[in-house]
PDB file of N, CA and C in Angstrom:
ATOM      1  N   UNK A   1      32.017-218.538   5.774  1.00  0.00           N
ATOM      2  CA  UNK A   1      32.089-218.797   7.206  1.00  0.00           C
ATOM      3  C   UNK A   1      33.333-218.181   7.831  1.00  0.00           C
ATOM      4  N   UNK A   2      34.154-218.171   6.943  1.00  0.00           N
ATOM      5  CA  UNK A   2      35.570-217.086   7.770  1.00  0.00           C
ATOM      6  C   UNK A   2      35.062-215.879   8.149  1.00  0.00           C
ATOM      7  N   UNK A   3      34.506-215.257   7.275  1.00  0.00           N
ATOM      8  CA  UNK A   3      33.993-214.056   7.781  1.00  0.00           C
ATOM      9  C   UNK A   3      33.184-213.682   8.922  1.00  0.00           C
ATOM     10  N   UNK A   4      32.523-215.050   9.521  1.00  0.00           N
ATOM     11  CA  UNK A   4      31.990-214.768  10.578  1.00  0.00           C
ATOM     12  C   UNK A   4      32.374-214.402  11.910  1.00  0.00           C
ATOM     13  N   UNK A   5      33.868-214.984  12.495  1.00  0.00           N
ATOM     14  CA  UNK A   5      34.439-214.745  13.341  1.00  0.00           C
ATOM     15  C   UNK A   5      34.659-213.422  14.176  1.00  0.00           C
ATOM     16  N   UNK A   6      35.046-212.476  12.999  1.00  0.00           N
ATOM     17  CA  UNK A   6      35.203-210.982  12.991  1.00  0.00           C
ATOM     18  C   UNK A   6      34.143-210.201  13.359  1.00  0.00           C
ATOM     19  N   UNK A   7      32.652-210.705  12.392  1.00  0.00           N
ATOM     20  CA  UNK A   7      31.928-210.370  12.660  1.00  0.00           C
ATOM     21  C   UNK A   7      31.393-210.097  13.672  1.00  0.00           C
ATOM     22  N   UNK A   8      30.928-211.472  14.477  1.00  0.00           N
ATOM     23  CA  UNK A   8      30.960-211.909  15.828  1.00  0.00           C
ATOM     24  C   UNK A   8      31.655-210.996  16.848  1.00  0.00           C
ATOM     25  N   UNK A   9      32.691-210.596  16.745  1.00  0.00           N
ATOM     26  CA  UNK A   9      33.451-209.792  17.434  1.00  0.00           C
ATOM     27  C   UNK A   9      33.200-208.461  17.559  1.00  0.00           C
ATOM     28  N   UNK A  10      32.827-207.953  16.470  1.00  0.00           N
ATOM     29  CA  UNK A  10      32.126-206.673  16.096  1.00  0.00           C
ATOM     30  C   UNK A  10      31.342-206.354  17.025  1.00  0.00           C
ATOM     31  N   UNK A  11      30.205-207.009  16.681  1.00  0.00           N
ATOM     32  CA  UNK A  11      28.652-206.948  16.910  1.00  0.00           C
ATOM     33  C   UNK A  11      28.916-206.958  18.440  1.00  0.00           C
ATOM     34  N   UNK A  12      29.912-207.997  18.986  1.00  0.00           N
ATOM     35  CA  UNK A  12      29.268-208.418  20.473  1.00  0.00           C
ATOM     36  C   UNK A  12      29.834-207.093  21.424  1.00  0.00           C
ATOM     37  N   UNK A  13      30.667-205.959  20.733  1.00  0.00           N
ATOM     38  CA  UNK A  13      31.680-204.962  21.373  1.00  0.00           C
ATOM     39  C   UNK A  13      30.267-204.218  21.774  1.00  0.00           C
ATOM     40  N   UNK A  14      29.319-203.645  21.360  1.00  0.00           N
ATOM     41  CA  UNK A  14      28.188-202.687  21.807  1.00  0.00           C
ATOM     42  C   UNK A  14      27.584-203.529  22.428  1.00  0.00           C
ATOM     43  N   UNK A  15      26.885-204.669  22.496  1.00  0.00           N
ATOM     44  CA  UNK A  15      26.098-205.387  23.700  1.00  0.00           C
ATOM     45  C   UNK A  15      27.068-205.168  24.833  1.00  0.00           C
ATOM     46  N   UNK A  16      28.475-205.738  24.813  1.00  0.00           N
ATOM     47  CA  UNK A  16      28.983-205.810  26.347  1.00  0.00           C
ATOM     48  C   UNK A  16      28.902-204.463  26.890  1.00  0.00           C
ATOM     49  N   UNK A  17      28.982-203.272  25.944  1.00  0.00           N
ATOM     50  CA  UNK A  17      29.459-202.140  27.005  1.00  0.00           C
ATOM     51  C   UNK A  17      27.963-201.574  26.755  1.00  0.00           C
ATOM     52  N   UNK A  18      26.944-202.339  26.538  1.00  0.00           N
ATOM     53  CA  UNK A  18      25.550-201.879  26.896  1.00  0.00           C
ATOM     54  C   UNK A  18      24.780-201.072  26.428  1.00  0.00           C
ATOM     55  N   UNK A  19      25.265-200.386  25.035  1.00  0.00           N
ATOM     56  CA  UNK A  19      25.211-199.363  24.210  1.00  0.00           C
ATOM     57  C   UNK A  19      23.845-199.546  23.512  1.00  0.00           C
ATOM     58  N   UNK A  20      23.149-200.875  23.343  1.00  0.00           N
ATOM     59  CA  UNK A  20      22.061-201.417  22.333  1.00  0.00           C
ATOM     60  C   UNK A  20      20.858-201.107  23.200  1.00  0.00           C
ATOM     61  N   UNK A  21      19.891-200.318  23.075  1.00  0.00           N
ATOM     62  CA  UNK A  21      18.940-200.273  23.847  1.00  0.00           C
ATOM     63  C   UNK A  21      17.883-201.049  22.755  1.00  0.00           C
ATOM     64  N   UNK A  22      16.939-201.308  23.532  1.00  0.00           N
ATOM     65  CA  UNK A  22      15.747-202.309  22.810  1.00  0.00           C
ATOM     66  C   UNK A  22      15.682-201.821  22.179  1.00  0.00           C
ATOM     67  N   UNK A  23      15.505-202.927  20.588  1.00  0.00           N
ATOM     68  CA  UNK A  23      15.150-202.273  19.157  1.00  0.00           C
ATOM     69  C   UNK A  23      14.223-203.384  18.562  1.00  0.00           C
ATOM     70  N   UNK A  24      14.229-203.522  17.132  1.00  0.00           N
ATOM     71  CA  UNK A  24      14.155-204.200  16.787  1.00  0.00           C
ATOM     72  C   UNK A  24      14.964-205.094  15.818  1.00  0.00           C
ATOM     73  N   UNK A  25      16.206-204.854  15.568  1.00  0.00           N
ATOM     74  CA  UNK A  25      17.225-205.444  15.121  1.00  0.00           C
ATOM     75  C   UNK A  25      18.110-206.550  15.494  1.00  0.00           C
ATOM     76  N   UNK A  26      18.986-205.535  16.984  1.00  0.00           N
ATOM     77  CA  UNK A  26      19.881-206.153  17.201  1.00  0.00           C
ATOM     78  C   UNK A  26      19.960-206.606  18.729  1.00  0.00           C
ATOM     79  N   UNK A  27      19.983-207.927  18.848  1.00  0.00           N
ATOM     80  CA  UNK A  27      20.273-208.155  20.560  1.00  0.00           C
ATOM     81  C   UNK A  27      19.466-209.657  20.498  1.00  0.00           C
ATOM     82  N   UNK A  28      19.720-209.817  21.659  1.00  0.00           N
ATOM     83  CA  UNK A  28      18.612-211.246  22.355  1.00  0.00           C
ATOM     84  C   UNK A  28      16.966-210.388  22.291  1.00  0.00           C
ATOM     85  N   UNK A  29      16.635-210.697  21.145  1.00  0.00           N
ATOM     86  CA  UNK A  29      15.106-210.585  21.521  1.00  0.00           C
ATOM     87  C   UNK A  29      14.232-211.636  21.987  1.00  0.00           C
ATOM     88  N   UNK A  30      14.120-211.609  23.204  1.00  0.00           N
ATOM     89  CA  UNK A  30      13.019-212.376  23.554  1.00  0.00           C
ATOM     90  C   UNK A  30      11.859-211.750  24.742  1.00  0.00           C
ATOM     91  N   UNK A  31      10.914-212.455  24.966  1.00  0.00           N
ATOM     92  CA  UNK A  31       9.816-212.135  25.660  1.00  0.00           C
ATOM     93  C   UNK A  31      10.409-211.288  27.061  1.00  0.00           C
ATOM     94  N   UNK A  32      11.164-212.278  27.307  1.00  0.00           N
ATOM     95  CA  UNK A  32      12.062-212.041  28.690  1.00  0.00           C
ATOM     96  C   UNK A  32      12.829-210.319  28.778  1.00  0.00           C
ATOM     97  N   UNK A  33      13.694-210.316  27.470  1.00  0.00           N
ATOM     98  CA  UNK A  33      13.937-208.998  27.563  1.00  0.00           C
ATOM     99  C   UNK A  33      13.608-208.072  26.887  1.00  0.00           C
ATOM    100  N   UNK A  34      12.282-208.111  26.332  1.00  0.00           N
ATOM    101  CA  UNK A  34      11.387-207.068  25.882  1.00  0.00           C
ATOM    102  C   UNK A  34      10.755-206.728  26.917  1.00  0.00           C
ATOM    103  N   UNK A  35      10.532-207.367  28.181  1.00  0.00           N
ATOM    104  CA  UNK A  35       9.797-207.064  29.053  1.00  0.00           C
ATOM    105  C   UNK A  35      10.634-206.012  30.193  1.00  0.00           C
ATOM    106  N   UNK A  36      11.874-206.024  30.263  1.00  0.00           N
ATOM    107  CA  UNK A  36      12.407-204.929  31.238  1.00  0.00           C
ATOM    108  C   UNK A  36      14.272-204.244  30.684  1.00  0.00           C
ATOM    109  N   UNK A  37      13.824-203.259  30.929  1.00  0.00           N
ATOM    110  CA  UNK A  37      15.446-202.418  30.598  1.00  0.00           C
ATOM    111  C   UNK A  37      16.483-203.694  31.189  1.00  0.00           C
ATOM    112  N   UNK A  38      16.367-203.770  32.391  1.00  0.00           N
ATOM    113  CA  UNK A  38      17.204-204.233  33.151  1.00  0.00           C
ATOM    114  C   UNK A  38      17.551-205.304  32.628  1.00  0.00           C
ATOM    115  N   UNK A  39      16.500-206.259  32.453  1.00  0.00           N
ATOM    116  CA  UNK A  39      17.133-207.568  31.768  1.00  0.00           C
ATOM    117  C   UNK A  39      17.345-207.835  30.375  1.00  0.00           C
ATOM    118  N   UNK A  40      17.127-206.858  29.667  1.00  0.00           N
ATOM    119  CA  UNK A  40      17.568-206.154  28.273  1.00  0.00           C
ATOM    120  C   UNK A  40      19.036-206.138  28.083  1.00  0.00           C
ATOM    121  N   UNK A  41      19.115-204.912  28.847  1.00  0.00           N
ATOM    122  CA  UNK A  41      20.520-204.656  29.466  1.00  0.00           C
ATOM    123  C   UNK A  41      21.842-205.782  29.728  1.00  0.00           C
ATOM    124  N   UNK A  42      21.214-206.566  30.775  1.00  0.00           N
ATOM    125  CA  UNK A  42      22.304-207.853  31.294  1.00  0.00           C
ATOM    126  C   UNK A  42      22.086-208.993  30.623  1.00  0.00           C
ATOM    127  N   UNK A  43      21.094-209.413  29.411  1.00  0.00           N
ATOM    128  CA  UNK A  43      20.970-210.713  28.931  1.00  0.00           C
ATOM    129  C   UNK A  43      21.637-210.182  27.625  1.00  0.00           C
ATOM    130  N   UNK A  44      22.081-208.962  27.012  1.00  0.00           N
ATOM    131  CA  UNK A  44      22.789-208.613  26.081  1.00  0.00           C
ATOM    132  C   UNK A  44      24.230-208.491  25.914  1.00  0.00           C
ATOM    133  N   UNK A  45      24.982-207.768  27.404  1.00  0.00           N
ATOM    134  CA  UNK A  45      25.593-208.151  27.962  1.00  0.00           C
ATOM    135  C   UNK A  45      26.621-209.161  28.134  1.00  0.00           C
ATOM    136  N   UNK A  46      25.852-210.092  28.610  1.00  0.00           N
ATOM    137  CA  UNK A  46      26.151-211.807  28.311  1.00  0.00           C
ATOM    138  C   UNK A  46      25.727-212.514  27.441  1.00  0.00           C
ATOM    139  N   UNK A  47      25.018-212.358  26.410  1.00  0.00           N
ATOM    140  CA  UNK A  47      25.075-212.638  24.851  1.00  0.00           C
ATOM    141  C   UNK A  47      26.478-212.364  24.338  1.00  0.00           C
ATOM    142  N   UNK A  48      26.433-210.682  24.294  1.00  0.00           N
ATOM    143  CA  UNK A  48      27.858-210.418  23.859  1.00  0.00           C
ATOM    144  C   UNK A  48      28.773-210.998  24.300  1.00  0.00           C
ATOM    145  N   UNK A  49      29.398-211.242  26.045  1.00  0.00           N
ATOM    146  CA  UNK A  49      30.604-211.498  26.119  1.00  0.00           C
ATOM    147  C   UNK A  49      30.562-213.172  25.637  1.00  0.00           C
ATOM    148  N   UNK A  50      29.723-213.873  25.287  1.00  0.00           N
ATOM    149  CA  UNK A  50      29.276-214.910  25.005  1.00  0.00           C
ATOM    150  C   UNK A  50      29.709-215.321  23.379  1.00  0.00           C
ATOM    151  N   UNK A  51      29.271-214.074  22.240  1.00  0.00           N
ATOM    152  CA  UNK A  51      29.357-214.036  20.975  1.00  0.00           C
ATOM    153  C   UNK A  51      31.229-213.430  20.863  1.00  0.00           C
ATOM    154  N   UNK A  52      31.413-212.607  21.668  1.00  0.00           N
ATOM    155  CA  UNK A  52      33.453-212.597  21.559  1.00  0.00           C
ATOM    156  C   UNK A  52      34.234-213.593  21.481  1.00  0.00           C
ATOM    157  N   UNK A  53      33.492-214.415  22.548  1.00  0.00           N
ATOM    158  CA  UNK A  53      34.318-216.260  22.809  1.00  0.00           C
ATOM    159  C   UNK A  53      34.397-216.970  21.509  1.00  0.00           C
ATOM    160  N   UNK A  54      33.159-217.321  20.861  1.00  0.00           N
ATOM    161  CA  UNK A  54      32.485-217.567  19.931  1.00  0.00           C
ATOM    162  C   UNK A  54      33.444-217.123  18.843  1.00  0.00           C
ATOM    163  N   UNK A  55      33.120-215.819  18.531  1.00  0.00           N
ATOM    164  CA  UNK A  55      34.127-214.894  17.504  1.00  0.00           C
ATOM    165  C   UNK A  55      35.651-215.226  17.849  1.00  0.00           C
ATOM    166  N   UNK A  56      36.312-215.185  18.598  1.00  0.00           N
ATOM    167  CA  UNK A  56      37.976-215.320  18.916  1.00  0.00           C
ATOM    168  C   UNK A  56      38.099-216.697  18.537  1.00  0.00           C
ATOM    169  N   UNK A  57      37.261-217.932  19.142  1.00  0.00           N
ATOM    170  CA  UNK A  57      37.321-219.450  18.701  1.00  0.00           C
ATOM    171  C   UNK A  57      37.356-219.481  17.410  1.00  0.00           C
ATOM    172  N   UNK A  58      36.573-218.913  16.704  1.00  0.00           N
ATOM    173  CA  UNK A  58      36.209-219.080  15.333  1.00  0.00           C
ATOM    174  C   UNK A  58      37.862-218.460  14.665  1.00  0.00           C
ATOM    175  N   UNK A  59      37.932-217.427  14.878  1.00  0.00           N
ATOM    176  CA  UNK A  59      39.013-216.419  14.507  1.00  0.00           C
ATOM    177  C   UNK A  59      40.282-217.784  14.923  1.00  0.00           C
ATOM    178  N   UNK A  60      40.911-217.963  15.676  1.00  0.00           N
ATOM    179  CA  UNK A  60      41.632-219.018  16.376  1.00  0.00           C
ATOM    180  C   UNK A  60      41.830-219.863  15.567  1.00  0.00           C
ATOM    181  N   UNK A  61      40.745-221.072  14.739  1.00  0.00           N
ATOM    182  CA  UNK A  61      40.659-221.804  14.445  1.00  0.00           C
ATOM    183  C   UNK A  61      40.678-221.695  13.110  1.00  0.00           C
ATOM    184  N   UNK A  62      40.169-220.647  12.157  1.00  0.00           N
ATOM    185  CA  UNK A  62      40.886-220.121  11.068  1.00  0.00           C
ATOM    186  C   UNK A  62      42.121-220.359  10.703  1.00  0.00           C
ATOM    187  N   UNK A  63      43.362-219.851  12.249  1.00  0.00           N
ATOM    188  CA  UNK A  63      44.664-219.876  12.050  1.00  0.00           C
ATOM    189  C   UNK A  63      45.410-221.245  11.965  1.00  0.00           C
ATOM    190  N   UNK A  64      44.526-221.962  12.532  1.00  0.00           N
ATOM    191  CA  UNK A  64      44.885-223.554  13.157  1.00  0.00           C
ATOM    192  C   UNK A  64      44.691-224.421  12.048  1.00  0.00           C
ATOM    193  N   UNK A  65      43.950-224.909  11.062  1.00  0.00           N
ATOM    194  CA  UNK A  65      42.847-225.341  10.829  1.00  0.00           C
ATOM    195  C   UNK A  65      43.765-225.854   9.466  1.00  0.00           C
ATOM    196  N   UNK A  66      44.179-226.479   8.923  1.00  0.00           N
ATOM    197  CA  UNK A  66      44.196-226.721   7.593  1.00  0.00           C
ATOM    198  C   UNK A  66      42.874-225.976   6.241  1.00  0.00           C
ATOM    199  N   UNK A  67      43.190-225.568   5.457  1.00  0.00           N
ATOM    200  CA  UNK A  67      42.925-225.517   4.569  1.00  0.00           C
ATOM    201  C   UNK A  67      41.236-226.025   4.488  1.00  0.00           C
ATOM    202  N   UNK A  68      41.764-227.152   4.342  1.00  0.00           N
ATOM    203  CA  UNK A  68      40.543-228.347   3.713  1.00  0.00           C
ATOM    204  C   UNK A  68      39.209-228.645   4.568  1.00  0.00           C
ATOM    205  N   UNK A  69      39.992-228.326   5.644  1.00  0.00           N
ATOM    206  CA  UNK A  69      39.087-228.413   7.341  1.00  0.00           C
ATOM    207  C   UNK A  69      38.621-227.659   7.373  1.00  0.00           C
ATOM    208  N   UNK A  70      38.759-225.807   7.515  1.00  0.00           N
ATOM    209  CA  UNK A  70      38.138-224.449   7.783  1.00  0.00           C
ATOM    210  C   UNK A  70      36.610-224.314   7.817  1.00  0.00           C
ATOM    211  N   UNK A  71      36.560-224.864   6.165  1.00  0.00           N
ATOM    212  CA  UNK A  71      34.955-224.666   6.264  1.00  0.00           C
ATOM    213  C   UNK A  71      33.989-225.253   6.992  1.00  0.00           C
ATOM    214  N   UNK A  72      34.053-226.600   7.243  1.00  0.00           N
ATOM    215  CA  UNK A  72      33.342-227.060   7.300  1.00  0.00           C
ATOM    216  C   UNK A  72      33.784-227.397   8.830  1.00  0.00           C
ATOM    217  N   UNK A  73      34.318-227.074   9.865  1.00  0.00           N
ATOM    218  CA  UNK A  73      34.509-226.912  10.776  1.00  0.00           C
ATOM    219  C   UNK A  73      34.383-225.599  11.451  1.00  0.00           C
ATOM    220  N   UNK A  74      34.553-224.712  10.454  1.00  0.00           N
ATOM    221  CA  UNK A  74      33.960-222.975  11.554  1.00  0.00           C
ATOM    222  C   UNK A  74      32.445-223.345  10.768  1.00  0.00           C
ATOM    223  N   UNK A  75      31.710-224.103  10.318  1.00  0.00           N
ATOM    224  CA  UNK A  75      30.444-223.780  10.102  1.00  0.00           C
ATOM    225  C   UNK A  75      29.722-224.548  10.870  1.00  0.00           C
ATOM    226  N   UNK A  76      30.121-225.997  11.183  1.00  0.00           N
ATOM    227  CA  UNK A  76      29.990-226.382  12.693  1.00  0.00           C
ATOM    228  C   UNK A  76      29.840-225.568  13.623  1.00  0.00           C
ATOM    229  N   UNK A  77      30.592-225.412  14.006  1.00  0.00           N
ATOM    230  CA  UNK A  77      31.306-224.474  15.548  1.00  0.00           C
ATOM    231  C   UNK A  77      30.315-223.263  15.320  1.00  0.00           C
ATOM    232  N   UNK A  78      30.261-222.471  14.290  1.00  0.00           N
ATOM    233  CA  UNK A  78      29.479-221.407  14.236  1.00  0.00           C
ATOM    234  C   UNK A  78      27.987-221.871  14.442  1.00  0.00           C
ATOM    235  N   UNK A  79      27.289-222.674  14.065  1.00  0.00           N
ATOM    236  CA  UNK A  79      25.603-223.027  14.028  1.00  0.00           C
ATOM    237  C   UNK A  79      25.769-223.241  15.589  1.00  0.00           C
ATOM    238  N   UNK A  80      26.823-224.679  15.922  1.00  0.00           N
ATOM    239  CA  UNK A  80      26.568-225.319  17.504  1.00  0.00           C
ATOM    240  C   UNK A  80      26.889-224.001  18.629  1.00  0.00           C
ATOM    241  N   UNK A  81      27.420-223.289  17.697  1.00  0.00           N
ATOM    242  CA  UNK A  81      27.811-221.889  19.712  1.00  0.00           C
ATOM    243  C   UNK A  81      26.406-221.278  19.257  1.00  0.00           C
ATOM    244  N   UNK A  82      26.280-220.558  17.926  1.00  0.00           N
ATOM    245  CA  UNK A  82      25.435-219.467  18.129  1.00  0.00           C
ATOM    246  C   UNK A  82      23.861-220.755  18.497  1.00  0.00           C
ATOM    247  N   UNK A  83      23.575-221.510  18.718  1.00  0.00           N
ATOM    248  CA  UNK A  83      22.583-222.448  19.262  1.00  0.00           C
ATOM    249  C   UNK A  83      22.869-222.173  20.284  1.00  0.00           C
ATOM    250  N   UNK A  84      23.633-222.862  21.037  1.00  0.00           N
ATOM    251  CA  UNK A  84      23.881-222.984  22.554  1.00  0.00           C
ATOM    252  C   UNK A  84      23.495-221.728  23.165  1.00  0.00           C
ATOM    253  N   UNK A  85      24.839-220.769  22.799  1.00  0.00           N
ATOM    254  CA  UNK A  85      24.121-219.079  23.233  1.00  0.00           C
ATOM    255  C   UNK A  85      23.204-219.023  23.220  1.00  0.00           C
ATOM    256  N   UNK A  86      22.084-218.820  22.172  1.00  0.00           N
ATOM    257  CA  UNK A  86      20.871-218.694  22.544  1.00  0.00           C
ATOM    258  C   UNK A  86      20.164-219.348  23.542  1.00  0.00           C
ATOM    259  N   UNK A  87      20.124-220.224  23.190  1.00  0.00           N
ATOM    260  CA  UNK A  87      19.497-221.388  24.318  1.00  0.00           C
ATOM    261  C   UNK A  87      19.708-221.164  25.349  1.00  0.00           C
ATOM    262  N   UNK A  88      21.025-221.047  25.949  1.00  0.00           N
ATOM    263  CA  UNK A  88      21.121-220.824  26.951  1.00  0.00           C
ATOM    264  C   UNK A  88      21.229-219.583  28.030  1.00  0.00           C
ATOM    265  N   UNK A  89      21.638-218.434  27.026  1.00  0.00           N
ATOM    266  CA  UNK A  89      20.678-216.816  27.446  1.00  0.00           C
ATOM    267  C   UNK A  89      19.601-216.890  27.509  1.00  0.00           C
ATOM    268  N   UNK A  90      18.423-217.586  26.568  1.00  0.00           N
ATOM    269  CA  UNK A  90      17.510-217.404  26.515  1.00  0.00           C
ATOM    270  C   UNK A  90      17.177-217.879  28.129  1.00  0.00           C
ATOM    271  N   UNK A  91      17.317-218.674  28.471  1.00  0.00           N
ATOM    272  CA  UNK A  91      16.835-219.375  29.618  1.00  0.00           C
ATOM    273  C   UNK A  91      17.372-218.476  30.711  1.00  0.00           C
ATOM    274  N   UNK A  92      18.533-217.684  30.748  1.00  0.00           N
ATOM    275  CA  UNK A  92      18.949-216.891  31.788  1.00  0.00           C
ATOM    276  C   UNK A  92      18.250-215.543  31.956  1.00  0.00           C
ATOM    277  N   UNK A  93      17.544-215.077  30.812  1.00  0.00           N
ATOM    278  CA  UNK A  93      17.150-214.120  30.806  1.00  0.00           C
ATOM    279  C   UNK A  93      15.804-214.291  31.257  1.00  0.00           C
ATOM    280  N   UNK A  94      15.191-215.360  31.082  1.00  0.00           N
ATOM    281  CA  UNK A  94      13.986-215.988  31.848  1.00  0.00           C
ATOM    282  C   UNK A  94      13.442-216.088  33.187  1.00  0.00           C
ATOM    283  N   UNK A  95      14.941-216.679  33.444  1.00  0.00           N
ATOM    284  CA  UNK A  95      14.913-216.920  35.242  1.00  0.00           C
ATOM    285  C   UNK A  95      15.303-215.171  35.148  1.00  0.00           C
ATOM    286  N   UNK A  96      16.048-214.609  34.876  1.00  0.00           N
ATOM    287  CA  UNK A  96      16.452-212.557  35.649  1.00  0.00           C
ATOM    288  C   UNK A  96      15.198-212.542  35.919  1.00  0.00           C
ATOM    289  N   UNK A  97      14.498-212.659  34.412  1.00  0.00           N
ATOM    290  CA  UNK A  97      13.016-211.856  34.786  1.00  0.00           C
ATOM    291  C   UNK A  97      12.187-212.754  35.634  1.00  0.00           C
ATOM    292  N   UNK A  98      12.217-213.775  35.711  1.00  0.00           N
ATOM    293  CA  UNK A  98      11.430-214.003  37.491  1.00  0.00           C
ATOM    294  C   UNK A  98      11.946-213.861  38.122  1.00  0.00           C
ATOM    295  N   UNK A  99      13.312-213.830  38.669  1.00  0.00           N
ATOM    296  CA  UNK A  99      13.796-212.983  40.463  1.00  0.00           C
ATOM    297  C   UNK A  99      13.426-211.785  40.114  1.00  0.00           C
ATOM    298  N   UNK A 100      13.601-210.722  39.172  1.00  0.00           N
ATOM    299  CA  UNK A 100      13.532-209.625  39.148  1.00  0.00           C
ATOM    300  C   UNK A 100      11.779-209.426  39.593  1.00  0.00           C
ATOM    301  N   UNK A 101      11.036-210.101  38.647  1.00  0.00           N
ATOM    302  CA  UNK A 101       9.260-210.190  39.375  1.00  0.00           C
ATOM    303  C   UNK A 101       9.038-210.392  40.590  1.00  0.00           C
ATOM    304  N   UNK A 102       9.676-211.435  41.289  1.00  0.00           N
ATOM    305  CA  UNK A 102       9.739-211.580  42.198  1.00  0.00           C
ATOM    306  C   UNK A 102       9.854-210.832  43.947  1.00  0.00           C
ATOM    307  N   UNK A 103      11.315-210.359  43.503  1.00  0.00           N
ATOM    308  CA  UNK A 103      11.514-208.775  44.209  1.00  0.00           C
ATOM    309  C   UNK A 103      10.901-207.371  44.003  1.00  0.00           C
ATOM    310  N   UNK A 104      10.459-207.603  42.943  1.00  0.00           N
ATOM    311  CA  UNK A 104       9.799-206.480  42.496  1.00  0.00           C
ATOM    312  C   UNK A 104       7.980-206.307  43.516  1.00  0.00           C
ATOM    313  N   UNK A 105       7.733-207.553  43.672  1.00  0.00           N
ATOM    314  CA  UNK A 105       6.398-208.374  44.377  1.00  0.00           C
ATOM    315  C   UNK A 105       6.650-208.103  45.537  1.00  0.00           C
ATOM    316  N   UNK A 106       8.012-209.135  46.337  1.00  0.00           N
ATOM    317  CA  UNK A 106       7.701-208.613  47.405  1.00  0.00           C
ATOM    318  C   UNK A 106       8.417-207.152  48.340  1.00  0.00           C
ATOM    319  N   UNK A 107       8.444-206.243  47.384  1.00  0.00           N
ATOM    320  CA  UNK A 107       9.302-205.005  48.010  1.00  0.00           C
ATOM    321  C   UNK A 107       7.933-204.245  48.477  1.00  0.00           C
TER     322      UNK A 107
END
């Protein structure tokens, strides 16, 4: 679980600066942003700057942390963010893609 922090940090540097175009690997895959560049684009975006927080906390708390605590506290923290993130991109990327339908309807 130490190792994840870094990781986290890694990974989330090409989502923010937008570099990941739809694949099948890496990103928020969901219905929502398989369905348009655009919200591909910005629900990855904010995944990433989402998974840095995530990664630096984790990283942070490494330094903080006693010994005895580490594990089993970045493996917490790691399951409960990378949950939340999802969950809660998922749902943002949901609503993009209905305003985006939306405007798209009535233009």
């Amino acid at each position: 679980m130490e190792a994840l922090g870094p990781v986290l940090i890694v990974l989330s540097i090409p989502l923010i600066l937008r570099w990941i175009p739809r694949n099948r690997i890496l990103g928020l895959r969901v219905p929502a942003t398989l369905s348009s560049d655009s919200v591909w684009y910005d629900a990855n975006a904010l995944i990433g700057r989402h998974l840095l927080a995530l990664g630096l906390a984790m990283v942070t708390f490494e330094f903080l942390l006693p010994r005895s605590l580490r594990i089993p506290v970045l493996a917490t923290v790691g399951w409960v963010g990378l949950l939340a993130i999802v969950f809660a991109d998922w749902r943002t990327a949901n609503r993009w893609r209905r305003e985006r339908a939306r405007t798209q309807s009535s233009s």
